[in-house]
N, C-alpha and C. Protein backbone atom coordinates (compact mmCIF):
# COMPACT_ATOMS: atom_id res chain seq x y z
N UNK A 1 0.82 -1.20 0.00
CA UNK A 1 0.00 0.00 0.00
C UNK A 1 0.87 1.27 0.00
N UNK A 2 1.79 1.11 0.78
CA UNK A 2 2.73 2.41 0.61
C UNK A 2 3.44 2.78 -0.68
N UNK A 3 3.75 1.64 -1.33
CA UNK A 3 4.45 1.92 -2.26
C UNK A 3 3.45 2.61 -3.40
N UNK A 4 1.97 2.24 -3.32
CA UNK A 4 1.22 2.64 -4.16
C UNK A 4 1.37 4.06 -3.94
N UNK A 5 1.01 4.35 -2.82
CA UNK A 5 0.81 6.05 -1.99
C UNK A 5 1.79 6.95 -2.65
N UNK A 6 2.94 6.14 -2.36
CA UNK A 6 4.49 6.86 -2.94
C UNK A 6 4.31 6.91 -4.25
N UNK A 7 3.91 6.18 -5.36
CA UNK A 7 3.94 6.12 -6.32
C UNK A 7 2.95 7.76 -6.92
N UNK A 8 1.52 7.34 -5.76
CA UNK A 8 0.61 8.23 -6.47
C UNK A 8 1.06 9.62 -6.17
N UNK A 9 1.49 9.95 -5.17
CA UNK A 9 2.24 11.11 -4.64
C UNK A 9 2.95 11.72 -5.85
N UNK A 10 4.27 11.09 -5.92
CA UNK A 10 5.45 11.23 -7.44
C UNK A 10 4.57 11.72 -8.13
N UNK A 11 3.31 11.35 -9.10
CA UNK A 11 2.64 11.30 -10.20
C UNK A 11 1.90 12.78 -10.03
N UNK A 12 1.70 12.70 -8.92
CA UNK A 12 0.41 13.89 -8.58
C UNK A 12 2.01 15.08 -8.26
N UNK A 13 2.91 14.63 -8.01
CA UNK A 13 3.79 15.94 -8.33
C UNK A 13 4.25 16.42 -9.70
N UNK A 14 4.42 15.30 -10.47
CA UNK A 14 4.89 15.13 -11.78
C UNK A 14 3.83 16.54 -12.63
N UNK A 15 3.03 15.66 -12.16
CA UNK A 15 1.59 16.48 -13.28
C UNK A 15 1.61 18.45 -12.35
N UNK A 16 2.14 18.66 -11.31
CA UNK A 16 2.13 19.64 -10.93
C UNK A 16 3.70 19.90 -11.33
N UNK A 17 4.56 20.11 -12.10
CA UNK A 17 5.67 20.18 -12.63
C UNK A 17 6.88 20.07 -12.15
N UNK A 18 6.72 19.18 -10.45
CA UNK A 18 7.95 18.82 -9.61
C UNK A 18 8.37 17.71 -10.45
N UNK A 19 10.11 17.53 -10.27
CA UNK A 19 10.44 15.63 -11.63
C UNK A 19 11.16 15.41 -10.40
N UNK A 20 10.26 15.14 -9.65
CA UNK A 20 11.48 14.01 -8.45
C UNK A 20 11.53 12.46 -8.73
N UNK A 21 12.78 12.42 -8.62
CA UNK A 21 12.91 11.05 -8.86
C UNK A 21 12.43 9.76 -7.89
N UNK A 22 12.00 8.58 -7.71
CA UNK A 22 11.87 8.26 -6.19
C UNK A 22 13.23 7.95 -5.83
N UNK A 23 14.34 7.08 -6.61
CA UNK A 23 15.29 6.38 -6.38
C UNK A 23 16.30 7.61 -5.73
N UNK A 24 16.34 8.89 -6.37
CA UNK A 24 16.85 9.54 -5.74
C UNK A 24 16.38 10.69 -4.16
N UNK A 25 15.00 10.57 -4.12
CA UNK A 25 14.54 11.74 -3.13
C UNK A 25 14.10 10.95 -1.73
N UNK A 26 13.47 9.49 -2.43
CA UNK A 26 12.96 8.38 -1.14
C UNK A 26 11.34 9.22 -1.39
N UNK A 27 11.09 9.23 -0.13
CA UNK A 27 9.93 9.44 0.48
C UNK A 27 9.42 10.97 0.17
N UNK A 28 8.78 11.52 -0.90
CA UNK A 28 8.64 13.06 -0.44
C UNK A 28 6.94 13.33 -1.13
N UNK A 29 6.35 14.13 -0.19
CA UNK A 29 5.34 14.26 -0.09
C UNK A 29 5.05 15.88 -0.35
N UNK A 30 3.70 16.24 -0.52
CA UNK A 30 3.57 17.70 -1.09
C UNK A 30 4.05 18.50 -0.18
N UNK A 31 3.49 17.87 1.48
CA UNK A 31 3.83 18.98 2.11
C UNK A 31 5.33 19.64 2.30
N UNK A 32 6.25 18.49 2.47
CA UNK A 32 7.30 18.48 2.19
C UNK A 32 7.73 19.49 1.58
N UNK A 33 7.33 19.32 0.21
CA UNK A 33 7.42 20.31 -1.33
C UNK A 33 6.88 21.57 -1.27
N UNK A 34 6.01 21.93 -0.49
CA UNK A 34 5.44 22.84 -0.40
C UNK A 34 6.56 23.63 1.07
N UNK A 35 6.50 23.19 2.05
CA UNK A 35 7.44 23.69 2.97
C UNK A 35 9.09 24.21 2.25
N UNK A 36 9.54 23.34 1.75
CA UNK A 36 10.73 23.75 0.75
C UNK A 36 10.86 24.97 0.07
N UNK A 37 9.68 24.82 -0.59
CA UNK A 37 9.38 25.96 -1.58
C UNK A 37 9.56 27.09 -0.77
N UNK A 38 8.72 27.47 0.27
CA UNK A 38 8.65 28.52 1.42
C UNK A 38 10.11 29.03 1.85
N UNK A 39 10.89 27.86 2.12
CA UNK A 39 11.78 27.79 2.85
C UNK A 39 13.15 28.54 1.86
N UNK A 40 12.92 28.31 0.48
CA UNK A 40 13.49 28.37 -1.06
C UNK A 40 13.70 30.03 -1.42
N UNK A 41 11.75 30.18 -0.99
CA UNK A 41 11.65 31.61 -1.39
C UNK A 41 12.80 32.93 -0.35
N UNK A 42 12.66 32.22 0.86
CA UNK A 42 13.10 32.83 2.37
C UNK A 42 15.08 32.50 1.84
N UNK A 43 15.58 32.11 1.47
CA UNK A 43 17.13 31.85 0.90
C UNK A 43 17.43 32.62 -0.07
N UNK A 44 16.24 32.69 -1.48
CA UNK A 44 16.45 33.51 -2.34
C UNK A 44 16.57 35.33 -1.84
N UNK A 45 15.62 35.41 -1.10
CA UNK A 45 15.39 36.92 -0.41
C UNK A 45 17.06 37.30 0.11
N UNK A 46 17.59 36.35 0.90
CA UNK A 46 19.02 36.36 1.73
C UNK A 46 19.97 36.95 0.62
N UNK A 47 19.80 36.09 -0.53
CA UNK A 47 20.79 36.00 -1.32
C UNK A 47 20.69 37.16 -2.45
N UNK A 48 19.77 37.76 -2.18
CA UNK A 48 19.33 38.77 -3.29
C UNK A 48 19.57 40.09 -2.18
N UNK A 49 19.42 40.11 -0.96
CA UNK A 49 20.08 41.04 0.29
C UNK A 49 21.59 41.37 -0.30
N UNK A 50 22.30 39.84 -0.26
CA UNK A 50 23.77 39.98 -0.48
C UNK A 50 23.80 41.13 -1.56
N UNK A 51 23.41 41.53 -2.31
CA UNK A 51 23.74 42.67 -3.83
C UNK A 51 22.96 44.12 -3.63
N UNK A 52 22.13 44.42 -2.65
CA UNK A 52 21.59 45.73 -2.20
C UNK A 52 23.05 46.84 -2.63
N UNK A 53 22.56 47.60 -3.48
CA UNK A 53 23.63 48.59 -3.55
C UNK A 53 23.44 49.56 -2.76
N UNK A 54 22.91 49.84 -1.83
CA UNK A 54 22.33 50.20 -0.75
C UNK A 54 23.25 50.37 0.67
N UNK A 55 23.99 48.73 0.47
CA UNK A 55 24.58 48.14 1.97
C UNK A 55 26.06 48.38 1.21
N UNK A 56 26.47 48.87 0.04
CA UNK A 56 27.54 47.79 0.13
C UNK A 56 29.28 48.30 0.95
N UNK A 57 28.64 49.93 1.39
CA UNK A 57 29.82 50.06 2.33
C UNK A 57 30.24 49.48 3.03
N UNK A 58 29.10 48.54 3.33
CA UNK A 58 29.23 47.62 4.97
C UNK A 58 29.29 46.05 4.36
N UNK A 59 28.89 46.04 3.31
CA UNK A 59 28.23 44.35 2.26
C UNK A 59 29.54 43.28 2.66
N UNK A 60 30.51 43.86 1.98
CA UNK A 60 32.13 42.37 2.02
C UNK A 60 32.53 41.91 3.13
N UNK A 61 32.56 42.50 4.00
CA UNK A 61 33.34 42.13 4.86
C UNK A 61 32.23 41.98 6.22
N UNK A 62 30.83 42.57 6.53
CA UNK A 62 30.17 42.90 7.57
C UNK A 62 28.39 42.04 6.87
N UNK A 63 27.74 42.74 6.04
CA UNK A 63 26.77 42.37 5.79
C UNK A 63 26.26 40.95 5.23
N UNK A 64 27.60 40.62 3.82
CA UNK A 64 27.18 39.61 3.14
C UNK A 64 27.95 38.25 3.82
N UNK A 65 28.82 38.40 5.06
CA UNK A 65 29.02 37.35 5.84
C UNK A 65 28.29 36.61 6.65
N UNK A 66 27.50 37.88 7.16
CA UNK A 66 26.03 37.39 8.13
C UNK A 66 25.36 36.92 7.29
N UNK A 67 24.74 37.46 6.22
CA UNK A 67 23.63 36.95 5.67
C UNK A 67 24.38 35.35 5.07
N UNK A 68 25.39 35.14 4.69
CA UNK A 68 25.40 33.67 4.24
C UNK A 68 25.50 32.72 5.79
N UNK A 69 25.97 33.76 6.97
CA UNK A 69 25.58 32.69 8.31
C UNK A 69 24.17 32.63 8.21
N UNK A 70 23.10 33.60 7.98
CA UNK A 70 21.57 33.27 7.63
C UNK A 70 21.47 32.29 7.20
N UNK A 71 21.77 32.18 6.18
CA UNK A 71 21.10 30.79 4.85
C UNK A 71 22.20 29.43 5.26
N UNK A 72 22.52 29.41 6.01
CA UNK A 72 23.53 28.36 7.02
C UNK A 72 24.87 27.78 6.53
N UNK A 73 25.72 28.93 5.77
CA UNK A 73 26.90 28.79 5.42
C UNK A 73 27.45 29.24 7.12
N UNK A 74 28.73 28.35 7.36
CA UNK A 74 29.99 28.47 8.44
C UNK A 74 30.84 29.36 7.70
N UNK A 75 30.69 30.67 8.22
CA UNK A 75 31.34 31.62 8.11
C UNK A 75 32.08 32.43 9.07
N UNK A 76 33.61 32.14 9.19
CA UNK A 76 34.36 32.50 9.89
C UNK A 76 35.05 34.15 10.60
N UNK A 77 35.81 34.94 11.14
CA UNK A 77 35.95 36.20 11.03
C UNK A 77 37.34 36.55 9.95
N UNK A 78 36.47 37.84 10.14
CA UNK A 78 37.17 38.90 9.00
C UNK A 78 37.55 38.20 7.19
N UNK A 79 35.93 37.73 7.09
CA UNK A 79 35.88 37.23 5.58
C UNK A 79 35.76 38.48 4.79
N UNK A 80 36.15 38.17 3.69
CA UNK A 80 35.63 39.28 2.59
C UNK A 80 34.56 38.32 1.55
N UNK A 81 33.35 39.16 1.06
CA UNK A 81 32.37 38.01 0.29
C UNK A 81 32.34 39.37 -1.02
N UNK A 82 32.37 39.34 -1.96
CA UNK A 82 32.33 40.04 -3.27
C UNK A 82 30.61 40.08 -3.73
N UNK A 83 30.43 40.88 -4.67
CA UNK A 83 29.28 41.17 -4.93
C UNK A 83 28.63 40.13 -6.37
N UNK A 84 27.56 39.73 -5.59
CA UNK A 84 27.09 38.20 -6.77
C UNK A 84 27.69 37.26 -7.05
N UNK A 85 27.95 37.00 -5.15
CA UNK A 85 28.59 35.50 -5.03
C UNK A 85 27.12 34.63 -5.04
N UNK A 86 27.33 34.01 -5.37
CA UNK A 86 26.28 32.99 -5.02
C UNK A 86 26.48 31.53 -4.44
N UNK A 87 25.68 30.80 -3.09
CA UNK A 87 25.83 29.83 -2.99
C UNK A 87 25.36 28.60 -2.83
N UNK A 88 25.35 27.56 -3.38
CA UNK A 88 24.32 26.09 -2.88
C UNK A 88 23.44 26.11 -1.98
N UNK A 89 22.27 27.28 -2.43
CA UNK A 89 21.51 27.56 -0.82
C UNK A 89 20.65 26.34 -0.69
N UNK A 90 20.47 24.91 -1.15
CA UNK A 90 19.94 23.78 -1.02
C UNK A 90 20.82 23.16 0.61
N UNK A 91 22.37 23.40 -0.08
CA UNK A 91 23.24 22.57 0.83
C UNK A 91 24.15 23.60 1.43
N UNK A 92 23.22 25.15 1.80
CA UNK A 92 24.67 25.97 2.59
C UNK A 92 25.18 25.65 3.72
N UNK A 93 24.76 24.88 4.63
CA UNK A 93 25.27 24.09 6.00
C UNK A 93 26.36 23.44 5.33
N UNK A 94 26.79 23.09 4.19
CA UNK A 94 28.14 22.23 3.90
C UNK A 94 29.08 22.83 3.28
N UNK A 95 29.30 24.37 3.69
CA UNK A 95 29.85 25.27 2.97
C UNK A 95 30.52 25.73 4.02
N UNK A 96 31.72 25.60 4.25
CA UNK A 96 32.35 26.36 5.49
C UNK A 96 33.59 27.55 4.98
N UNK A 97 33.56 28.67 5.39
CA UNK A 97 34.99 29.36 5.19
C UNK A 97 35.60 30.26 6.16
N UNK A 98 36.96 29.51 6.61
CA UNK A 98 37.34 29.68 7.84
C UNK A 98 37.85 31.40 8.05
N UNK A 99 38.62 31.73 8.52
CA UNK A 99 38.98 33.11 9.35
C UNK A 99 39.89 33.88 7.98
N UNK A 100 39.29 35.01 8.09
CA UNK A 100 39.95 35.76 6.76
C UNK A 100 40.17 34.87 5.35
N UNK A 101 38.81 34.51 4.76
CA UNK A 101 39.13 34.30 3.33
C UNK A 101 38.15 35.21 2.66
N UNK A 102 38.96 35.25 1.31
CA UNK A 102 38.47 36.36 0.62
C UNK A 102 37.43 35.23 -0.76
N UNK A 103 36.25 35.96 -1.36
CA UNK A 103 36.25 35.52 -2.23
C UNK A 103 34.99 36.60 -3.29
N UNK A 104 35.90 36.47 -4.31
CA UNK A 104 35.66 37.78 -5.05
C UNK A 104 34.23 37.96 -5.76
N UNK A 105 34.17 38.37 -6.80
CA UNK A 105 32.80 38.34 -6.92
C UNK A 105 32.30 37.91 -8.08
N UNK A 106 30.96 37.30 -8.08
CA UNK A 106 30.52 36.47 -9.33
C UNK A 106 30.72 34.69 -8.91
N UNK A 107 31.83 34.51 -8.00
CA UNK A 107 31.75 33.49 -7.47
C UNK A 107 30.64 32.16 -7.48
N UNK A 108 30.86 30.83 -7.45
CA UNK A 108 29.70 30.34 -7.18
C UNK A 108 30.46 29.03 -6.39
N UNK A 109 29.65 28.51 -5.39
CA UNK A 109 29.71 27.60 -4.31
C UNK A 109 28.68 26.63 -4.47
N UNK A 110 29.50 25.55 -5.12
CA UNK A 110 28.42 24.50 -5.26
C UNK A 110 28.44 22.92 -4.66
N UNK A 111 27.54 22.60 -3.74
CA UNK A 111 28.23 21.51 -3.04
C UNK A 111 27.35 20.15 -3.88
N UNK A 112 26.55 20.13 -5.15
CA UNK A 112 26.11 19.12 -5.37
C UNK A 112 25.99 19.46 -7.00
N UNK A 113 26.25 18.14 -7.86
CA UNK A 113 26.20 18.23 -9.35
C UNK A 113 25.41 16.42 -9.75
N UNK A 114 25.61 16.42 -10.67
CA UNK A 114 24.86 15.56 -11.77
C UNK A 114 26.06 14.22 -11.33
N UNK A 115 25.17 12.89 -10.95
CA UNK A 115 26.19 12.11 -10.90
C UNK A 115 26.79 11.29 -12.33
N UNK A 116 27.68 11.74 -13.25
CA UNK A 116 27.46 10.93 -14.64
C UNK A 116 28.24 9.58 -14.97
N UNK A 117 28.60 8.85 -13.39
CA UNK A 117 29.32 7.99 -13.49
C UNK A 117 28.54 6.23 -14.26
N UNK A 118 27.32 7.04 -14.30
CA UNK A 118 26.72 5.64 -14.66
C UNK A 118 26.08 6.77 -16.02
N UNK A 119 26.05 7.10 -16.27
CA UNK A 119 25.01 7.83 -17.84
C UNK A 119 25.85 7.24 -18.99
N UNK A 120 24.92 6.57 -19.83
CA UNK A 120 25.29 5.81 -20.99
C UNK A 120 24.13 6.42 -21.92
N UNK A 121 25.08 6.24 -23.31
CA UNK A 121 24.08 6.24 -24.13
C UNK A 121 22.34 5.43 -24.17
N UNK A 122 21.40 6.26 -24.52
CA UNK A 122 20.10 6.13 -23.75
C UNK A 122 19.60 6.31 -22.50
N UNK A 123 20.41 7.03 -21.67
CA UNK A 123 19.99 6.98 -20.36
C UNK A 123 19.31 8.52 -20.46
N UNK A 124 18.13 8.01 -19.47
CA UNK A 124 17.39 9.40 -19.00
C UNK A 124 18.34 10.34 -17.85
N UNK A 125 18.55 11.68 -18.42
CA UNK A 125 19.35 12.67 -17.57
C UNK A 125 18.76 12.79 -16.61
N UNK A 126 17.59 12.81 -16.02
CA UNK A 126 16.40 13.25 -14.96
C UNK A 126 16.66 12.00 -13.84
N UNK A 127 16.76 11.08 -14.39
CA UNK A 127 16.97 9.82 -13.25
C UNK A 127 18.21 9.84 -12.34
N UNK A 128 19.43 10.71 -13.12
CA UNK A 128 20.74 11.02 -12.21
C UNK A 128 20.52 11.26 -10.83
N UNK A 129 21.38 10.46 -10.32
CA UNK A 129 21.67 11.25 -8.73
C UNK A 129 22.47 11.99 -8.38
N UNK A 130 22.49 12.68 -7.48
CA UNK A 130 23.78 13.60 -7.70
C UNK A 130 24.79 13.53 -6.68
N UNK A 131 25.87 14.24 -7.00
CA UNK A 131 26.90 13.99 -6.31
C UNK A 131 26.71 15.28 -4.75
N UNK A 132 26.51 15.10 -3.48
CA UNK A 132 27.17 16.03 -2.60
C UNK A 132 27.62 16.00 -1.72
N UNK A 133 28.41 16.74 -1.75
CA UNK A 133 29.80 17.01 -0.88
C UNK A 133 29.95 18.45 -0.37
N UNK A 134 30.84 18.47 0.79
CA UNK A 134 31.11 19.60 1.56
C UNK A 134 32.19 20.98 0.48
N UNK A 135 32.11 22.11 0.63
CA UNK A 135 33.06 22.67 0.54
C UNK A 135 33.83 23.25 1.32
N UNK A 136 35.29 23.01 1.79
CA UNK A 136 35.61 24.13 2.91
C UNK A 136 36.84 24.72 2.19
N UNK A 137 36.56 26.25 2.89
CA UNK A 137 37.83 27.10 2.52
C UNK A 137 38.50 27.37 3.55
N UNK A 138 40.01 27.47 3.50
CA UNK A 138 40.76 26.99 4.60
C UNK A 138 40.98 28.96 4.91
N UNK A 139 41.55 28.61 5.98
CA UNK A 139 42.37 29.99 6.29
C UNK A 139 42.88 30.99 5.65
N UNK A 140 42.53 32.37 5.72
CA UNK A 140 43.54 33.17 4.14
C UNK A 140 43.16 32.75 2.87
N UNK A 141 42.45 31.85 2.25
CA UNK A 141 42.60 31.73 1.07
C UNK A 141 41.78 33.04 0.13
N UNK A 142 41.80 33.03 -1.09
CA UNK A 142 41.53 33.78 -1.99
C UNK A 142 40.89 32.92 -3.15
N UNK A 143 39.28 33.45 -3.49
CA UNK A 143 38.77 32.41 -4.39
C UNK A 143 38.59 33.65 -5.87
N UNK A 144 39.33 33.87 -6.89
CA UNK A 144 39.23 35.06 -7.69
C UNK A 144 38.09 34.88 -8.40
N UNK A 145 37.96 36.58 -8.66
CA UNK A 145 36.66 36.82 -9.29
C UNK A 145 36.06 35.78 -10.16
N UNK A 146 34.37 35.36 -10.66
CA UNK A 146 34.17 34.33 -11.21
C UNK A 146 34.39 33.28 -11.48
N UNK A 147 34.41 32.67 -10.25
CA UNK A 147 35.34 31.08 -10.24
C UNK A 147 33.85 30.37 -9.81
N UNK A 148 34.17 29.30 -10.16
CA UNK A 148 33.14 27.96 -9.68
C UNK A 148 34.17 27.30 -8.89
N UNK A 149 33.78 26.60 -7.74
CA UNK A 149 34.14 25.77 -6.52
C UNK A 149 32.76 24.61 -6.50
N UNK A 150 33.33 23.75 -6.77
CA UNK A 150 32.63 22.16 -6.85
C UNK A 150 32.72 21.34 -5.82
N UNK A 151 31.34 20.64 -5.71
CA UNK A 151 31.83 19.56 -4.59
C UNK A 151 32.83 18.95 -3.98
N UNK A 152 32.97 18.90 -2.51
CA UNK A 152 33.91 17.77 -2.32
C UNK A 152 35.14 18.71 -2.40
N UNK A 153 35.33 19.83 -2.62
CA UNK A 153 37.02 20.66 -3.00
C UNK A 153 37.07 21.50 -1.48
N UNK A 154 38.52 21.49 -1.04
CA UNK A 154 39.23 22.07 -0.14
C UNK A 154 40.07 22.82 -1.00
N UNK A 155 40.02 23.90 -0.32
CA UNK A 155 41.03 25.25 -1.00
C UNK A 155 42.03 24.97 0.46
N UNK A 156 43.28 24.94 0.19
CA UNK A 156 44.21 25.03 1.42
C UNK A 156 44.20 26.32 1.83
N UNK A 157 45.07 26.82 3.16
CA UNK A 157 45.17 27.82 3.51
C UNK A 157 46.22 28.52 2.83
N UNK A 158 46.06 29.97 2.82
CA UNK A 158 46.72 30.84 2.24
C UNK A 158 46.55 30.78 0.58
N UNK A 159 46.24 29.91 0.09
CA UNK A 159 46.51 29.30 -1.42
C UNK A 159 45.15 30.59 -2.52
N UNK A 160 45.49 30.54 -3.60
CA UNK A 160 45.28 31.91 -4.56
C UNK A 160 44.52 30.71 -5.59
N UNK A 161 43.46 31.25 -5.83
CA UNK A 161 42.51 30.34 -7.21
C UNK A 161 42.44 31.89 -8.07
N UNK A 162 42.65 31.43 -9.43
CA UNK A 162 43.02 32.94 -10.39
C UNK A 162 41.27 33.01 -10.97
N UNK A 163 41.27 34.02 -10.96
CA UNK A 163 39.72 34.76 -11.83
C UNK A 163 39.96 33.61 -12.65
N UNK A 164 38.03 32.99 -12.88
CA UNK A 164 37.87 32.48 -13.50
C UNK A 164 38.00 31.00 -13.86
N UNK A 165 38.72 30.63 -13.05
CA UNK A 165 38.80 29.38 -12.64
C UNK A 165 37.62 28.22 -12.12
N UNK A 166 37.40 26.91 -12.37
CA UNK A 166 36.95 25.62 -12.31
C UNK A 166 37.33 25.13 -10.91
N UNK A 167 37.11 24.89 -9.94
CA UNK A 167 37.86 24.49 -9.17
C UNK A 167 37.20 23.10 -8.94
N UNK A 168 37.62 22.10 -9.39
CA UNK A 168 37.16 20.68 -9.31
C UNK A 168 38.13 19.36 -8.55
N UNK A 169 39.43 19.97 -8.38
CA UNK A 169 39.62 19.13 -7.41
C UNK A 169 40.19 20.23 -5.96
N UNK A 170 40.91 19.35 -4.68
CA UNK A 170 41.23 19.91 -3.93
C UNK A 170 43.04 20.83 -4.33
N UNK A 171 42.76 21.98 -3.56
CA UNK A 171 44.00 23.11 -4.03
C UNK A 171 45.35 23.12 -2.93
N UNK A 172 46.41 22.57 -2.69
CA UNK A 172 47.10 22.65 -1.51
C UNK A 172 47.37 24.14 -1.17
N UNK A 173 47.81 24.09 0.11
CA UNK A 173 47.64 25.36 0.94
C UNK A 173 48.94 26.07 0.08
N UNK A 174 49.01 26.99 0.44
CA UNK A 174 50.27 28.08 -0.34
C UNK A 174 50.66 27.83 -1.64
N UNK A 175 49.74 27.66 -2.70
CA UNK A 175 49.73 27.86 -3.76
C UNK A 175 48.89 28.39 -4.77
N UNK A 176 48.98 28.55 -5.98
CA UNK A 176 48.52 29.36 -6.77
C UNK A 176 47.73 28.47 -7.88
N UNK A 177 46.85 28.45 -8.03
CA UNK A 177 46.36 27.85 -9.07
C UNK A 177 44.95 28.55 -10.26
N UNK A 178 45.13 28.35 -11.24
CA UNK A 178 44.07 28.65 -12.01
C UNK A 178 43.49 27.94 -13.01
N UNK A 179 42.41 28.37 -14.14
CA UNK A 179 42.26 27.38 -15.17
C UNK A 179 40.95 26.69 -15.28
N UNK A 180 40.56 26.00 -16.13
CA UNK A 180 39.76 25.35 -16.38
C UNK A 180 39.85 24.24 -16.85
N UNK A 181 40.14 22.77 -15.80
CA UNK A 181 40.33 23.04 -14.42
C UNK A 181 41.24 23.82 -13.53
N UNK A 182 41.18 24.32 -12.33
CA UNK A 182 42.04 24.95 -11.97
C UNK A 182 43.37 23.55 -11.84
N UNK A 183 44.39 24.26 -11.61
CA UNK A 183 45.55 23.45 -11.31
C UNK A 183 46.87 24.42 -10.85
N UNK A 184 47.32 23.65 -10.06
CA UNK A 184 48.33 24.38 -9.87
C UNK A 184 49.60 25.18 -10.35
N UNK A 185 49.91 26.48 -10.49
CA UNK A 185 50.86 26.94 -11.38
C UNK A 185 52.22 27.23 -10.76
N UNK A 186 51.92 27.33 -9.69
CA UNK A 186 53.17 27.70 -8.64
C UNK A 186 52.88 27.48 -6.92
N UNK A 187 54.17 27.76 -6.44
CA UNK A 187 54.27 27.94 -4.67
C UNK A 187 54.37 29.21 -4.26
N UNK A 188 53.43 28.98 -3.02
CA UNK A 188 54.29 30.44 -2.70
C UNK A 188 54.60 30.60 -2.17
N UNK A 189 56.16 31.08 -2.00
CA UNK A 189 56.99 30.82 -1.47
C UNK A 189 57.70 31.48 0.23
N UNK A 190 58.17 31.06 1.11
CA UNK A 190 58.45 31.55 2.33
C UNK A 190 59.14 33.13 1.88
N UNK A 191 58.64 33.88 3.11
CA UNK A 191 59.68 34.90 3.34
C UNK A 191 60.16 34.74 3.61
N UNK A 192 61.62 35.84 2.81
CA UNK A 192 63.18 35.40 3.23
C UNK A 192 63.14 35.98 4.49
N UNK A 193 64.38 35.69 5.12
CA UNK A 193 64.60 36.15 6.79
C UNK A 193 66.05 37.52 6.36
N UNK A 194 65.53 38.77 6.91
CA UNK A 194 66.44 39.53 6.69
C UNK A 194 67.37 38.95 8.18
């Protein structure tokens, strides 16, 4: 009987233009869907706060840090957040960035993608599950203007991602990397000792 319920549920969302999968969502019901939605609209508002040209004397470093502690990003002190960052507000609890990191603007923070380890020719794209994973940014780091940050990636501390950059795997600390994918281009290197 349940499985019927579940079934008729899916269908009666389908025809209301939700495509949840069951294999991937389990159990989800309107109210569910309907609470989300609410909850969706209340994240978008946060995230549309972050770009008030209004705030933005106060926005990088004071306003748009709180507001991503709002939408439940771990946000550490004396961050800098750039204007039309955007982040995984599905999964911002798995978004952490520790004490003084910078990250510029246009940015995007994404802790979940398309799983395509099984997609073969003929396969329905909609049935994918997806991949998610945490992002954390370590200490000091620097994420440059318009970069994507992907699941599952650690930026080390101190370490430099160049405008524009992919960031798809993890970045070691004190280095420089850019690209699409990013990768590493250099160290950086100790100060000399006068």
């Amino acid at each position: 009987m349940e499985q019927n319920n579940l079934s008729f549920t899916f269908k009666m969302l389908r025809r209301m233009g939700f495509n949840y999968s069951e294999e991937e969502y389990g159990q989800v019901s309107l109210f569910k869907v309907i609470r989300k939605f609410f909850f969706n609209i209340h994240l978008k508002v946060l995230g549309k706060m972050m770009d008030w040209a209004i705030l933005e004397p106060i926005a990088p470093r004071k306003m748009r840090p709180y507001l991503m502690r709002k939408m439940g990003c771990h946000v550490g002190k004396g961050c800098f957040i750039g204007d039309h960052v955007r982040v995984d507000s599905g999964h911002a609890d798995m978004i952490t960035l520790e004490d003084g990191v910078s990250v510029a603007g246009g940015t995007r923070l994404l802790c979940h993608q398309r799983d395509f380890s099984n997609y073969y020719v003929g396969s329905d794209y909609n049935k994918l599950g997806y991949i998610i994973k945490p992002i954390v940014l370590k200490k000091g780091c620097l994420i440059g203007m318009e970069s994507f940050v992907l699941p599952g990636v650690t930026v080390g501390e101190g370490a430099i991602v160049g405008a524009g950059s992919l960031v798809a795997k993890d970045i070691p600390a004190w280095t420089v990397a850019t690209g699409r994918p990013a990768k590493v281009i250099r160290e950086i290197p100790q100060k000399p000792v006068e």
